[in-house]
Protein backbone atom coordinates (compact mmCIF):
# COMPACT_ATOMS: atom_id res chain seq x y z
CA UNK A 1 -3.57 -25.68 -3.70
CA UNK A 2 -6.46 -23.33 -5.42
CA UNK A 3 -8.64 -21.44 -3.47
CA UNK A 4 -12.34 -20.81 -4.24
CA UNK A 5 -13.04 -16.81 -4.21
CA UNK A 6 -16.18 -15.16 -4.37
CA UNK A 7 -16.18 -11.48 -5.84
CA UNK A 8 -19.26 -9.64 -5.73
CA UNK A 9 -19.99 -7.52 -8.72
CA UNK A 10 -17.22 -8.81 -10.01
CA UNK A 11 -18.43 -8.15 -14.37
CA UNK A 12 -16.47 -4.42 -13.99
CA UNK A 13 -14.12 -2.32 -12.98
CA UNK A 14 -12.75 -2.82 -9.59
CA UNK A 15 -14.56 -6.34 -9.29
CA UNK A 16 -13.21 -7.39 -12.51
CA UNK A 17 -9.54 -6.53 -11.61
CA UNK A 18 -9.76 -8.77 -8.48
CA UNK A 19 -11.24 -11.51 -10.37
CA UNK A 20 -8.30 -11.19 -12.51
CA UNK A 21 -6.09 -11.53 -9.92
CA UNK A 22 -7.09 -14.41 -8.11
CA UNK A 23 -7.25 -15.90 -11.73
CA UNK A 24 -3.29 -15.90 -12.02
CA UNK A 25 -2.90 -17.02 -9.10
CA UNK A 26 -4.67 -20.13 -10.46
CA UNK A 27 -7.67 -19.91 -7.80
CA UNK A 28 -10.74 -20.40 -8.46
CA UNK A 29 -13.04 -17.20 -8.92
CA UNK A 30 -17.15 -16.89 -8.73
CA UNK A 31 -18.14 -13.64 -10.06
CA UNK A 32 -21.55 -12.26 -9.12
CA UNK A 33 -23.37 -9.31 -10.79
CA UNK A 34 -27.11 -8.19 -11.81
CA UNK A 35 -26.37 -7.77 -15.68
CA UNK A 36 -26.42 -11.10 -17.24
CA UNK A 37 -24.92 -9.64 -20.45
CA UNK A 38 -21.99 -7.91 -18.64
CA UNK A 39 -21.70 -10.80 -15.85
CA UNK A 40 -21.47 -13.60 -19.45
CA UNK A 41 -18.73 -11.45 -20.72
CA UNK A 42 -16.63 -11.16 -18.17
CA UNK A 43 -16.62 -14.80 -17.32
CA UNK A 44 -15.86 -15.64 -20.91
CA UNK A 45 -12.84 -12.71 -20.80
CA UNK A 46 -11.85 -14.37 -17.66
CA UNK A 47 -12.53 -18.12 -17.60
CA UNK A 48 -14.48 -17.67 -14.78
CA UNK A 49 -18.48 -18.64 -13.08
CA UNK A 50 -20.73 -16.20 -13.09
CA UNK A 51 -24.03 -16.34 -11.15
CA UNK A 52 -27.02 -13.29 -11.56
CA UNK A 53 -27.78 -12.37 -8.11
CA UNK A 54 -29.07 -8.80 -6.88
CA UNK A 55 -27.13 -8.89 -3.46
CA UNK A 56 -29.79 -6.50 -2.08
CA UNK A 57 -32.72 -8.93 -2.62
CA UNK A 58 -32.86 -11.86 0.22
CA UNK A 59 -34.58 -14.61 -2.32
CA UNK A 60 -31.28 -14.22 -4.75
CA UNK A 61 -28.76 -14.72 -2.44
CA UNK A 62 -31.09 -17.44 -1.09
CA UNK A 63 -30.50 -18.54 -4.60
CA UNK A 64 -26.88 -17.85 -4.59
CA UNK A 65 -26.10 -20.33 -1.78
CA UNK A 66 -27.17 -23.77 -4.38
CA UNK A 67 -24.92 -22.28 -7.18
CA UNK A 68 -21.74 -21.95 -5.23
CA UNK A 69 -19.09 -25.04 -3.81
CA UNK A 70 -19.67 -26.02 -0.08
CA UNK A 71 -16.38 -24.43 0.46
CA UNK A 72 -15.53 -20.95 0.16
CA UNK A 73 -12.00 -19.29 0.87
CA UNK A 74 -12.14 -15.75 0.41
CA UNK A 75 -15.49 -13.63 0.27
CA UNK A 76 -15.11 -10.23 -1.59
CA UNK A 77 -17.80 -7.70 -1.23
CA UNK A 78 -17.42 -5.15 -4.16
CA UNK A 79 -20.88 -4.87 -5.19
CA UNK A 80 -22.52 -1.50 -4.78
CA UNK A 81 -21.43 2.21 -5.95
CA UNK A 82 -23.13 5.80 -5.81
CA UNK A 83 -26.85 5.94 -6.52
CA UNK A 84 -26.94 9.54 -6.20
CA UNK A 85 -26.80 9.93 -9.90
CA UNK A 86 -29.68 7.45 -11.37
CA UNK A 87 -32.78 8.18 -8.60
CA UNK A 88 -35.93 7.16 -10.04
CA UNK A 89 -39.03 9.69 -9.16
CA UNK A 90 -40.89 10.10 -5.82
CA UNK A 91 -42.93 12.21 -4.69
CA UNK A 92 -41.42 15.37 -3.78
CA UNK A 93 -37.70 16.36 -2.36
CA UNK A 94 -37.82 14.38 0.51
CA UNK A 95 -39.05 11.09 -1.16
CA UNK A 96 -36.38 11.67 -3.25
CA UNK A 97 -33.96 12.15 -0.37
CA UNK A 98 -35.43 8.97 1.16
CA UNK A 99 -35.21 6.99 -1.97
CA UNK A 100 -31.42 8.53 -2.54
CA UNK A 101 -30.63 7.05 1.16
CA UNK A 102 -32.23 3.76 1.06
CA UNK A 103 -30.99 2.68 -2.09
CA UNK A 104 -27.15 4.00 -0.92
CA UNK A 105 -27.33 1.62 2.19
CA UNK A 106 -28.79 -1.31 0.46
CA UNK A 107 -26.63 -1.33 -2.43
CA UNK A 108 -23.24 -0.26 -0.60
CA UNK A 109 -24.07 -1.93 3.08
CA UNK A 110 -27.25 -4.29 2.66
CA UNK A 111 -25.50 -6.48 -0.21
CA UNK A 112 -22.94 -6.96 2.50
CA UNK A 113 -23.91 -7.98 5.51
CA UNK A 114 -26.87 -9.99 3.21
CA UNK A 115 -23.71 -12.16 1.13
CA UNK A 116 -21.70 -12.31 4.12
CA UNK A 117 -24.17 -13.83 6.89
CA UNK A 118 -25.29 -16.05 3.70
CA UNK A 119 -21.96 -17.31 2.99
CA UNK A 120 -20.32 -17.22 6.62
CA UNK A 121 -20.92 -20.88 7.59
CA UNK A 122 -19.16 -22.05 4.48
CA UNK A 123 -16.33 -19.76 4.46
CA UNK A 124 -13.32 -21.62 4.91
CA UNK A 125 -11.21 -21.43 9.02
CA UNK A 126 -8.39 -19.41 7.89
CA UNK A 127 -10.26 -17.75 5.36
CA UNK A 128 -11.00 -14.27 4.51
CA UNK A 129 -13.66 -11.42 4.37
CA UNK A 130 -12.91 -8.20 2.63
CA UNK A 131 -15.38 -5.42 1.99
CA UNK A 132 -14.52 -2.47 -0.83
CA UNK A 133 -14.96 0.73 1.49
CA UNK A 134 -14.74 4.27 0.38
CA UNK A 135 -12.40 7.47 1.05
CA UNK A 136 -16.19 8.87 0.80
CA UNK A 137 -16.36 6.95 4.51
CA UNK A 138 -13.84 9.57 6.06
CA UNK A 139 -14.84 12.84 3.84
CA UNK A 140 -18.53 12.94 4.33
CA UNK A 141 -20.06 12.31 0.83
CA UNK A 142 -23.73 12.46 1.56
CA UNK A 143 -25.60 9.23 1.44
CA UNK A 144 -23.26 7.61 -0.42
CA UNK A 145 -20.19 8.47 2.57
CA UNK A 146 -22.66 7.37 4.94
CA UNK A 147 -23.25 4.08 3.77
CA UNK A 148 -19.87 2.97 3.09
CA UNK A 149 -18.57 4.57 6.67
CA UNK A 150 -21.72 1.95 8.20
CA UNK A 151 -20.14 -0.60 6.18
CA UNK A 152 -16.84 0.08 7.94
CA UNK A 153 -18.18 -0.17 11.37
CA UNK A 154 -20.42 -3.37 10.90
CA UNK A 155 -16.83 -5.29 9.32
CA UNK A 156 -15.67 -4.70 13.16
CA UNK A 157 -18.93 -7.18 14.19
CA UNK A 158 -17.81 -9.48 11.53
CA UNK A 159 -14.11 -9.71 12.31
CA UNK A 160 -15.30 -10.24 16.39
CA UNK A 161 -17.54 -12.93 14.85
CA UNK A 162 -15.10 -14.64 12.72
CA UNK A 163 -11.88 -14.01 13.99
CA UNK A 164 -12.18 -17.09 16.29
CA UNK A 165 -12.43 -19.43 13.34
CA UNK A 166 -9.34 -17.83 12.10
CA UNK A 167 -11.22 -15.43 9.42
CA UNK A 168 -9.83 -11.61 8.88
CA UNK A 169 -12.56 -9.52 8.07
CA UNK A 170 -11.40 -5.84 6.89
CA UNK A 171 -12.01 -2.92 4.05
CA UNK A 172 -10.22 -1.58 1.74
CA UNK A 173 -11.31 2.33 0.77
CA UNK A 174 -9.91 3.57 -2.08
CA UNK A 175 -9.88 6.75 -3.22
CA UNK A 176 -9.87 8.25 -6.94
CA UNK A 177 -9.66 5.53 -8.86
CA UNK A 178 -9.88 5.31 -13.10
CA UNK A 179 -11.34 2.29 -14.96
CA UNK A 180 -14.14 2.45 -13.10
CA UNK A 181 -18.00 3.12 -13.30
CA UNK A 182 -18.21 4.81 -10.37
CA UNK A 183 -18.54 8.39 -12.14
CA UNK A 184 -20.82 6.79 -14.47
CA UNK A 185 -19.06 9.59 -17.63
CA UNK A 186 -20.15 12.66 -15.39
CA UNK A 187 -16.72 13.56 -13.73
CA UNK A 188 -15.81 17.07 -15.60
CA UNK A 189 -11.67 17.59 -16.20
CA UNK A 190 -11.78 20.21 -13.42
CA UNK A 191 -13.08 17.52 -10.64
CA UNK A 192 -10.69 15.07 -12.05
CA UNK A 193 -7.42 17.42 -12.08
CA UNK A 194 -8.34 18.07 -8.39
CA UNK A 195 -8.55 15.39 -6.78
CA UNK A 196 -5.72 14.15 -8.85
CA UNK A 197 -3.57 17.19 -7.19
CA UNK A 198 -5.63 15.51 -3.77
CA UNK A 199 -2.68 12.92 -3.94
CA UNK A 200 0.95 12.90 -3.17
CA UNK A 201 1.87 10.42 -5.80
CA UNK A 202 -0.20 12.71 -8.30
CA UNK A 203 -1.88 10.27 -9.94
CA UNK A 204 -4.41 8.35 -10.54
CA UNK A 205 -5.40 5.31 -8.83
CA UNK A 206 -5.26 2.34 -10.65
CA UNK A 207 -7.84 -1.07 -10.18
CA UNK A 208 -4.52 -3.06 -10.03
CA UNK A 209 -4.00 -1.13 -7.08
CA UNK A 210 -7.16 -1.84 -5.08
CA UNK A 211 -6.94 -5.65 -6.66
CA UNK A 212 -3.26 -5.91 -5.30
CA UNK A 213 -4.10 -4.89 -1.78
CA UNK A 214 -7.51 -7.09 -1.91
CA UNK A 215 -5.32 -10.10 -3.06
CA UNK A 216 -2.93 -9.63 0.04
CA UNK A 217 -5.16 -9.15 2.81
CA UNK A 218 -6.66 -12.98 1.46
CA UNK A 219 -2.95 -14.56 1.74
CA UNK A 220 -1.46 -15.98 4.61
CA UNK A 221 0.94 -12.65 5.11
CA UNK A 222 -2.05 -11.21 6.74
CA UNK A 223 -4.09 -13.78 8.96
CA UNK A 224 -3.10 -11.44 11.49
CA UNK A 225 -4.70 -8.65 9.72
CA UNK A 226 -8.67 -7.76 10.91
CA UNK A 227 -10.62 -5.64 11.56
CA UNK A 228 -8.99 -2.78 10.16
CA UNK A 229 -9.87 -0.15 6.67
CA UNK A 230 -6.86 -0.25 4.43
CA UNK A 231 -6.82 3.40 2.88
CA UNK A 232 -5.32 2.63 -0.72
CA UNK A 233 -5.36 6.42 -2.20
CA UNK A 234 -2.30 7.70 -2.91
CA UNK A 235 -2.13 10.23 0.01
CA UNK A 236 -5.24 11.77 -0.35
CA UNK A 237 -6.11 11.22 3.08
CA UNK A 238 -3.67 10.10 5.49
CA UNK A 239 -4.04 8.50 8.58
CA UNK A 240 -2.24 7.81 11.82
């Protein structure tokens, strides 16, 4: 029996990869996005919906809600990334360190907990919630860090209020991963070869890899999985 996912910015990179999944699994996939050019292609590439909707503005996901099937199995939060590299102006260093902030918690935690409350009363019992976290969460990181270690916290409120309709609610953080926007073409070969050498599999992660570990914390090998950020990162930082 097909499933109905929902990935949030779902047009690229890591987004795009879980899409992808799900489609070969023969479920049904709703990709979200802001870029109606990017958001069309991807849903042609992938024979897949695609809806416009800025997760950090209330009146779109409002909007969101009549595009989508009253039933929804798996909810994927991808949307977001580093705004530290695109601020627009304001007025002086510290309205630029405001703006930097904001922005880094609405686009990385906002879009969140905005699609999630949204979507909650039509997610599926059994179903599953699954945020994309950061290794940024654990390392500091600035704004960016920040925001995606708040989005780690607020999943344990959403796997307490779930979990007794049978939901999971947990991240996944990678770390270094290629194929991806993320570094938006400024990552020098110096950067790169570090934090490749960060890793005890020395190399690079791979959005298969997030996309594999995304597509098994919605099965029913881990219902009894919640609550929890799944560290996919090749070593770079390990955990006990």
């Amino acid at each position: 029996m097909s499933r109905t996912i929902v990935v949030t910015g779902g047009a690229t990179g890591i987004g795009r990869a879980v899409a992808e999944r799900f489609v070969a699994d023969g479920d049904e996939v709703v990709i979200t996005g802001r870029r109606l050019a990017v958001l069309e292609k991807a849903a042609a590439d992938l024979g897949v919906r695609a809806v416009v909707c800025d997760g950090t503005d209330p009146a779109q996901v409002e909007r969101l809600l009549a595009e989508l099937p009253p039933r929804i199995d798996v909810l994927v939060n991808n949307a977001g990334g580093n705004t530290d590299f695109a601020q627009p102006d304001a007025a002086g260093e510290l309205g630029r360190l405001k703006a930097n902030w904001l922005a880094n918690l609405e686009a990385n935690l906002l879009t969140a907990v905005l699609t999630t409350t949204a979507l909650a009363p039509r997610i599926a019992d059994g179903g599953a919630v699954i945020h994309l976290g950061s290794i940024a969460a654990a390392r500091g990181a600035g704004s960016y860090g920040a925001s995606k270690a708040a989005l780690a916290t607020w999943n344990l409120d959403v796997a307490a209020q779930l979990g007794p309709r049978g939901i999971t609610s947990n991240v996944v953080a990678p770390g270094f991963t290629a194929e991806t926007e993320f570094f938006q073409g400024q990552l020098p070969d110096s950067r790169r070869q570090t934090l490749l050498q960060a890793t005890l599999t020395k190399r690079e992660g791979r959005v298969a890899d997030i996309a594999e570990t995304i597509y098994f914390l919605a099965s029913p090998a881990a219902h009894h999985l919640t609550a929890q950020v799944l560290h996919v990162n090749g070593g770079a930082l390990t955990t006990r």
